[in-house]
Every structure is written in structure tokens, then in C-alpha cells.
C-alpha atoms as a PDB file:
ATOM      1  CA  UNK A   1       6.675 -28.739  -8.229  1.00  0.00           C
ATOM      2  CA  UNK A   2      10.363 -30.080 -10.099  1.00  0.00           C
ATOM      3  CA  UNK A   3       8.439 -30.161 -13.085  1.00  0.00           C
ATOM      4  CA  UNK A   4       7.717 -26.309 -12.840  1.00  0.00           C
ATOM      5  CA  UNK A   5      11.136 -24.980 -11.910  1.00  0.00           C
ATOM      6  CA  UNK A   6      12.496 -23.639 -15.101  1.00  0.00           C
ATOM      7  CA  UNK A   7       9.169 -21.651 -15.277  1.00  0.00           C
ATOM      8  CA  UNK A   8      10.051 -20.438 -11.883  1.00  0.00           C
ATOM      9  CA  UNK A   9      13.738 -19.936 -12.577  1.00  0.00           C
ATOM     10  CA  UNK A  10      12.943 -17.776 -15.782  1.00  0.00           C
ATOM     11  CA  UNK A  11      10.277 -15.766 -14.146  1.00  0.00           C
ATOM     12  CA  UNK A  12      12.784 -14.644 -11.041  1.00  0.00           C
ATOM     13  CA  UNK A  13      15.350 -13.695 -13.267  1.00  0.00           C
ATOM     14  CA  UNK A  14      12.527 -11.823 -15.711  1.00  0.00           C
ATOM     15  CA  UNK A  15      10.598 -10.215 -12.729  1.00  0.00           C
ATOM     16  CA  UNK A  16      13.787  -8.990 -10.805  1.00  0.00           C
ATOM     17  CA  UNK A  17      15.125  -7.459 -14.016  1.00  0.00           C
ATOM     18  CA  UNK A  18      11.916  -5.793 -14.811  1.00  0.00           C
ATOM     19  CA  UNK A  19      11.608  -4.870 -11.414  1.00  0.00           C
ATOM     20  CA  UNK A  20      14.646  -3.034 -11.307  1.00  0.00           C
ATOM     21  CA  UNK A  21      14.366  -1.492 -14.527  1.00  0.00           C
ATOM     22  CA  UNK A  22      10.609   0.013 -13.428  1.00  0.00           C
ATOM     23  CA  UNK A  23      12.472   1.243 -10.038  1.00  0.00           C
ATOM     24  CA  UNK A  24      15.356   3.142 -11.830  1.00  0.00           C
ATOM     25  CA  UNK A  25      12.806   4.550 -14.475  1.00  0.00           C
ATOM     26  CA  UNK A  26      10.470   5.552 -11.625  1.00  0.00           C
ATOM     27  CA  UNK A  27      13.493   7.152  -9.952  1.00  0.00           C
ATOM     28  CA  UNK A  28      14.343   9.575 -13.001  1.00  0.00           C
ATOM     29  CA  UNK A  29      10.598  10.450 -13.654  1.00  0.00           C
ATOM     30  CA  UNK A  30       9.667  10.714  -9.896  1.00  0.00           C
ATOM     31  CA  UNK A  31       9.137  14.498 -10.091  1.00  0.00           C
ATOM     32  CA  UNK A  32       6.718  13.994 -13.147  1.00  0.00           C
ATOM     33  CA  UNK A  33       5.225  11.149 -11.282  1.00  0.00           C
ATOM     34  CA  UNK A  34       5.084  13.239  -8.018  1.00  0.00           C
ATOM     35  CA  UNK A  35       2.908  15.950 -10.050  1.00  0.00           C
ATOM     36  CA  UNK A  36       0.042  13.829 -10.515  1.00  0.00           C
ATOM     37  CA  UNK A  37      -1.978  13.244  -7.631  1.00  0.00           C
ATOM     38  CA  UNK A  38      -2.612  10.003  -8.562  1.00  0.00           C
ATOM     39  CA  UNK A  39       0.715   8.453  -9.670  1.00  0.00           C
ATOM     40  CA  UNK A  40       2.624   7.605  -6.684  1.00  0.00           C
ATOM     41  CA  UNK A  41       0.547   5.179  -5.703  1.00  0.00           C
ATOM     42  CA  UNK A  42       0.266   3.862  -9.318  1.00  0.00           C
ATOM     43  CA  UNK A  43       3.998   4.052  -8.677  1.00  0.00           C
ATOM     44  CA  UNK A  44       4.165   1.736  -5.857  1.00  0.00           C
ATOM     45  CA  UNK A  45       1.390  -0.864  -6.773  1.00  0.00           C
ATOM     46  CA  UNK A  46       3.253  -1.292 -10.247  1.00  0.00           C
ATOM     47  CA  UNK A  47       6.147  -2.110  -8.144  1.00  0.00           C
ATOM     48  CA  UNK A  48       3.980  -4.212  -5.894  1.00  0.00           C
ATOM     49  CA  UNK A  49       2.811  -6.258  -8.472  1.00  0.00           C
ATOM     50  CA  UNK A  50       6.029  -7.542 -10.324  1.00  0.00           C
ATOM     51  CA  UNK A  51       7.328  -7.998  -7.031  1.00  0.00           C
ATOM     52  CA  UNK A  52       4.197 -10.328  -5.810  1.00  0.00           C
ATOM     53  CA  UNK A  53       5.215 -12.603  -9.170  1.00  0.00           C
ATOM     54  CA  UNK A  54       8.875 -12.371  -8.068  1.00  0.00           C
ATOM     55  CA  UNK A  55       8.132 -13.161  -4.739  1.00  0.00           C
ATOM     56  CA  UNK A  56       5.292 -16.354  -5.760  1.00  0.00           C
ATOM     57  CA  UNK A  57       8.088 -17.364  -8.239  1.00  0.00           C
ATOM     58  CA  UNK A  58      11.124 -17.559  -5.707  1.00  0.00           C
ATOM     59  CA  UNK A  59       8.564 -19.780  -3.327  1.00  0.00           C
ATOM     60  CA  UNK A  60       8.163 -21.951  -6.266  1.00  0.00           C
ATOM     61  CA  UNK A  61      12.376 -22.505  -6.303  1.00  0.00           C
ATOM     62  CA  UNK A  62      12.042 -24.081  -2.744  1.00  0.00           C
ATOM     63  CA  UNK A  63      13.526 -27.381  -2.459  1.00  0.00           C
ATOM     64  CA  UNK A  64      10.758 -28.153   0.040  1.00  0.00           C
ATOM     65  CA  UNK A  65       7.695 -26.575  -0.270  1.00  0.00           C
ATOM     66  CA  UNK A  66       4.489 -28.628  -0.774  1.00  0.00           C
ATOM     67  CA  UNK A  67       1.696 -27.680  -3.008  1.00  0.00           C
ATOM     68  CA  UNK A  68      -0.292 -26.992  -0.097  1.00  0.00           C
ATOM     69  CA  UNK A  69       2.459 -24.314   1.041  1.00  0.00           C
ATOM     70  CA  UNK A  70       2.559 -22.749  -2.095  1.00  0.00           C
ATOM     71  CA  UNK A  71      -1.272 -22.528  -2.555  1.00  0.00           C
ATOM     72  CA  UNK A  72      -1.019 -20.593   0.862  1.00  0.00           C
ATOM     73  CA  UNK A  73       1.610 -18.117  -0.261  1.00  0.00           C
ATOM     74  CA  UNK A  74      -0.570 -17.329  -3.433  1.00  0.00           C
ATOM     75  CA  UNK A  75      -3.648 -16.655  -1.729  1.00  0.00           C
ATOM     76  CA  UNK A  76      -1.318 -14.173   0.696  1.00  0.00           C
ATOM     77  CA  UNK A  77       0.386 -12.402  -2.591  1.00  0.00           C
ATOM     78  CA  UNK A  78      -3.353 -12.319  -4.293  1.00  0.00           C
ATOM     79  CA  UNK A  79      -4.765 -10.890  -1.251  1.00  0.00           C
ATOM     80  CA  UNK A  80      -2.074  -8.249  -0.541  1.00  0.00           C
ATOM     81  CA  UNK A  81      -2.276  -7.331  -4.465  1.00  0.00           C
ATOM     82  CA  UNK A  82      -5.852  -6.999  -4.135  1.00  0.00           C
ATOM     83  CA  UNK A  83      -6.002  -5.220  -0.765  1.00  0.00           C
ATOM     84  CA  UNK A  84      -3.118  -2.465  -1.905  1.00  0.00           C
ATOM     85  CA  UNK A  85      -5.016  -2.241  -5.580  1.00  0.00           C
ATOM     86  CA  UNK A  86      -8.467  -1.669  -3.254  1.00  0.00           C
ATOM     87  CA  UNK A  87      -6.690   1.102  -1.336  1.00  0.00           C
ATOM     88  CA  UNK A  88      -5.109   2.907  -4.374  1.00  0.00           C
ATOM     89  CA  UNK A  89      -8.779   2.700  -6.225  1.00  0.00           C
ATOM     90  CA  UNK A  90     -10.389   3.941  -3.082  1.00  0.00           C
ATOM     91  CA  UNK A  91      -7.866   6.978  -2.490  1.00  0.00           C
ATOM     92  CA  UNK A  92      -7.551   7.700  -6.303  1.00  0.00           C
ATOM     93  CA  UNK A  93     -11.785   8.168  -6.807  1.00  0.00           C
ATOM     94  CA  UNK A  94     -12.352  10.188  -4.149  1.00  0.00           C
ATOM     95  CA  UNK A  95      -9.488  12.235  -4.767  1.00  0.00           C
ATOM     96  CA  UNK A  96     -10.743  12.200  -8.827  1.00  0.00           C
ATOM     97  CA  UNK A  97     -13.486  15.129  -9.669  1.00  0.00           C
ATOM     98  CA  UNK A  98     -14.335  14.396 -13.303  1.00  0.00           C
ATOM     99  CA  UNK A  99     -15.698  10.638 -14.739  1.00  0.00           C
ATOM    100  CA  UNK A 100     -12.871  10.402 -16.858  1.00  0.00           C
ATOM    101  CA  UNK A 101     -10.495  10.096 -13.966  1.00  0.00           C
ATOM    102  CA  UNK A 102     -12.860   7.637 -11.969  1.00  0.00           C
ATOM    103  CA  UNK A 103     -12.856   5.758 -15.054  1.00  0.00           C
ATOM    104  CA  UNK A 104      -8.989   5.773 -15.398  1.00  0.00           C
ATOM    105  CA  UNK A 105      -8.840   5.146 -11.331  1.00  0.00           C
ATOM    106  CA  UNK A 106     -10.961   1.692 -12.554  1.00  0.00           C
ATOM    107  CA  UNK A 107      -8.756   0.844 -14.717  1.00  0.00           C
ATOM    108  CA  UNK A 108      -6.018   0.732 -12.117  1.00  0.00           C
ATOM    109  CA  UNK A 109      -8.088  -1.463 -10.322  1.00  0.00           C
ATOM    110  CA  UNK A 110      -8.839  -3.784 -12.997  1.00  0.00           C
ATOM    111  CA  UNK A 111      -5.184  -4.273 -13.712  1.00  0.00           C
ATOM    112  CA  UNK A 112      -4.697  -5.149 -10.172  1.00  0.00           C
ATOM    113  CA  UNK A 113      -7.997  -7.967 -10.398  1.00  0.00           C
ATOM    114  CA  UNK A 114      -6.488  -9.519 -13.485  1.00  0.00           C
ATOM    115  CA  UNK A 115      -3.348 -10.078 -12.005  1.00  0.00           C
ATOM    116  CA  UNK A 116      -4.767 -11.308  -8.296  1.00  0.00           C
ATOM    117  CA  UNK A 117      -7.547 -13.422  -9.137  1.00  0.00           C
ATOM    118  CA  UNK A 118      -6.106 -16.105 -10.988  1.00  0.00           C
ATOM    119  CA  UNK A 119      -3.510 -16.675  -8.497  1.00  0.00           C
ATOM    120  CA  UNK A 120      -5.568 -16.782  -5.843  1.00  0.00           C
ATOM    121  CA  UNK A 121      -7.789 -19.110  -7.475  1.00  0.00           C
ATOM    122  CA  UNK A 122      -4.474 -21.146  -8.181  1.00  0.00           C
ATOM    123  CA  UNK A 123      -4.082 -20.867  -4.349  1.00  0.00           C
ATOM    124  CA  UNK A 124      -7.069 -22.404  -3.671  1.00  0.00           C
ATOM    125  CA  UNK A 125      -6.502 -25.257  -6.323  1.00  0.00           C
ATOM    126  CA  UNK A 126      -3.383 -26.001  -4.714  1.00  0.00           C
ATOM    127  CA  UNK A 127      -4.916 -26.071  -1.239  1.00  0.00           C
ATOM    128  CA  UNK A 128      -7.833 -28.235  -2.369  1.00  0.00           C
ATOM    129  CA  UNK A 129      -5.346 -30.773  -3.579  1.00  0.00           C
ATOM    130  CA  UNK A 130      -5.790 -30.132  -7.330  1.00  0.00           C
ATOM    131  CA  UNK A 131      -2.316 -29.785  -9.164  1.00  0.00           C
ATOM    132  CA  UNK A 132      -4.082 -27.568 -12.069  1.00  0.00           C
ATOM    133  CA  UNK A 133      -3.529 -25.039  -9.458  1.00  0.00           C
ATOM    134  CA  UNK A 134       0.365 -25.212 -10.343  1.00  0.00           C
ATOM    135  CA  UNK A 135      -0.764 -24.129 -14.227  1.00  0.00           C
ATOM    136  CA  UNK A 136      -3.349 -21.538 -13.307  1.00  0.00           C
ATOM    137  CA  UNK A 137      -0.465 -19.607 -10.636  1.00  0.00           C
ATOM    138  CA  UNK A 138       1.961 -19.938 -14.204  1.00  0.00           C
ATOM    139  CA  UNK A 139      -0.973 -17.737 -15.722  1.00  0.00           C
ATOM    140  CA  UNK A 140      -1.160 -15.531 -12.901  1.00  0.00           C
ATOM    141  CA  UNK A 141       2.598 -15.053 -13.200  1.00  0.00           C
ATOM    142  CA  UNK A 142       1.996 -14.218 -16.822  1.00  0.00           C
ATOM    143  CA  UNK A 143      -0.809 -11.596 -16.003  1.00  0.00           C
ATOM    144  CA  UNK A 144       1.518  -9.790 -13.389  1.00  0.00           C
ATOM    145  CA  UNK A 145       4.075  -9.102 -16.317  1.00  0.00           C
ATOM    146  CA  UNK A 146       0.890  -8.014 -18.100  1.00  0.00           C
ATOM    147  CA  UNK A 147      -0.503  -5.974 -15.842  1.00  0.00           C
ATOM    148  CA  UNK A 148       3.219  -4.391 -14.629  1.00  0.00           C
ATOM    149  CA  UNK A 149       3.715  -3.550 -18.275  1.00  0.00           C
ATOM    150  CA  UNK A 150       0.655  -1.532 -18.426  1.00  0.00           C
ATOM    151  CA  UNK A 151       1.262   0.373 -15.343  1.00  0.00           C
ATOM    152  CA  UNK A 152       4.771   0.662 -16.632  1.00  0.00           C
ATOM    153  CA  UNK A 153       3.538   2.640 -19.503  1.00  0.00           C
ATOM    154  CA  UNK A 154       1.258   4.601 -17.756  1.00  0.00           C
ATOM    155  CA  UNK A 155       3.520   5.983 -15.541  1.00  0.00           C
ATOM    156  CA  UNK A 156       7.026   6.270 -18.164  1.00  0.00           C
ATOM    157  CA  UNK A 157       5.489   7.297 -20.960  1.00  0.00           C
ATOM    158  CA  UNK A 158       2.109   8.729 -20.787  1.00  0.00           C
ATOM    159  CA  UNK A 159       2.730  11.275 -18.302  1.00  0.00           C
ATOM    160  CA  UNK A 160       5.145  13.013 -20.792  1.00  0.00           C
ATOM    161  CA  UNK A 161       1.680  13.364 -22.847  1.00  0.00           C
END
């Protein structure tokens, strides 16, 4: 795990400042974000995300922690990212009339997948004993910016549209 702390240093730092950017931009568009349907939750699992990388990454800066700890606290973060991403798909589709909206609902779904899988398959590396688990979390970390970055779009710039 030393070997991995200025990846886990740099990725706290990153995710908390992106993380509080998102919540102050969120803030001063919440009345455009409150007039979709759709967008609060897109709101909050945005949010969610970067803060499941902050969160994995901070575990990562513990003096003690084993692999096998960490592998457990990335299959928690994946699972809660997956189960909240689930939820917002589920109440976003039925709430959605037209394809294109289901379609866009999936979307938000995917975005939640790409950034859950990998670190729960990192998880489960790390659990299993294999240290390639350590890289394939990094990834995961990676994705969440990826993913939080889309959403981040979505909900600052293309509900002006």
C-alpha cells in the first residue's frame, strides 16, 4: 500500500476539490436542476460518485490498513455506487414517457457501472490476495473522475440547452 500513497494523496486532494466545486455549481443551478424531473437525483449520484473515490482514496492514506481491508471497503463503495445508480435508473424510467429519455436514464446507469465495477473487481482482487487489485481500484479511481465529469456536464451545462 506505501507504494500507492502519492496516487492516493493526489486523488483526495483532486476529488475533494472537484467535489466541492460540483456542490457549489449544483447550489447556483439547483432551481434549473430542480425543473427536471430527473436531475436531482442525477444531482446527488454525481456527488455520490466523486465522493465514493474520495472516500476509497482517504482509506488508501491509512497507516494501517491491509489489502484485505481495503478490498472490503471497495466492494462497500462499488456496491453503494451501484445500488444508488440502480435506484436513480429505476425511478428515472418509470418516471420517463418517451425512448429517448429511457435511453438517456441508461446512460446514467452506465456511468454509474463504469465507475463501480472495476473497483469492485479490485475489491475482490485485494480480498483474494492478488495485489493487481491495488492497480485495478487506481483505474476505478480514474473512472469515477470520468464518470463525475460527465454527470458534471450534464447537469451545469446541458440543462441551459
Amino acid at each position: 500500500m506505501e507504494r500507492w500513497a502519492d496516487f492516493y494523496v493526489a486523488e483526495v486532494g483532486a476529488a475533494a476539490a472537484l467535489a466541492g466545486l460540483l456542490f457549489v455549481a449544483i447550489s447556483f443551478n439547483i432551481e434549473k436542476i430542480l425543473a427536471f424531473p430527473h436531475l436531482p437525483a442525477r444531482a446527488a449520484q454525481t456527488l455520490i460518485i466523486i465522493g465514493g473515490s474520495l472516500t476509497l482514496a482517504g482509506f488508501g492514506l491509512f497507516p494501517t490498513i491491509t489489502q484485505h481491508q481495503f478490498g472490503v471497503v471497495a466492494i462497500v463503495i462499488a456496491v453503494t455506487l451501484l445500488i444508488v445508480g440502480t435506484r436513480s435508473y429505476l425511478r428515472n424510467r418509470s418516471a420517463s414517457g418517451p425512448n429517448a429519455k429511457r435511453l438517456w436514464a441508461l446512460s446514467q446507469l452506465t456511468t454509474d457501472v463504469v465507475a463501480a465495477l472495476p473497483m469492485a473487481a479490485g475489491g475482490l482482487l485485494l480480498t483474494h490476495g492478488s495485489e493487481i487489485g491495488l492497480s485495478v481500484i487506481g483505474v476505478a479511481i480514474i473512472l469515477c473522475f470520468v464518470a463525475t465529469m460527465h454527470s458534471g456536464w450534464v447537469l451545469l451545462v446541458e440543462i441551459l440547452r
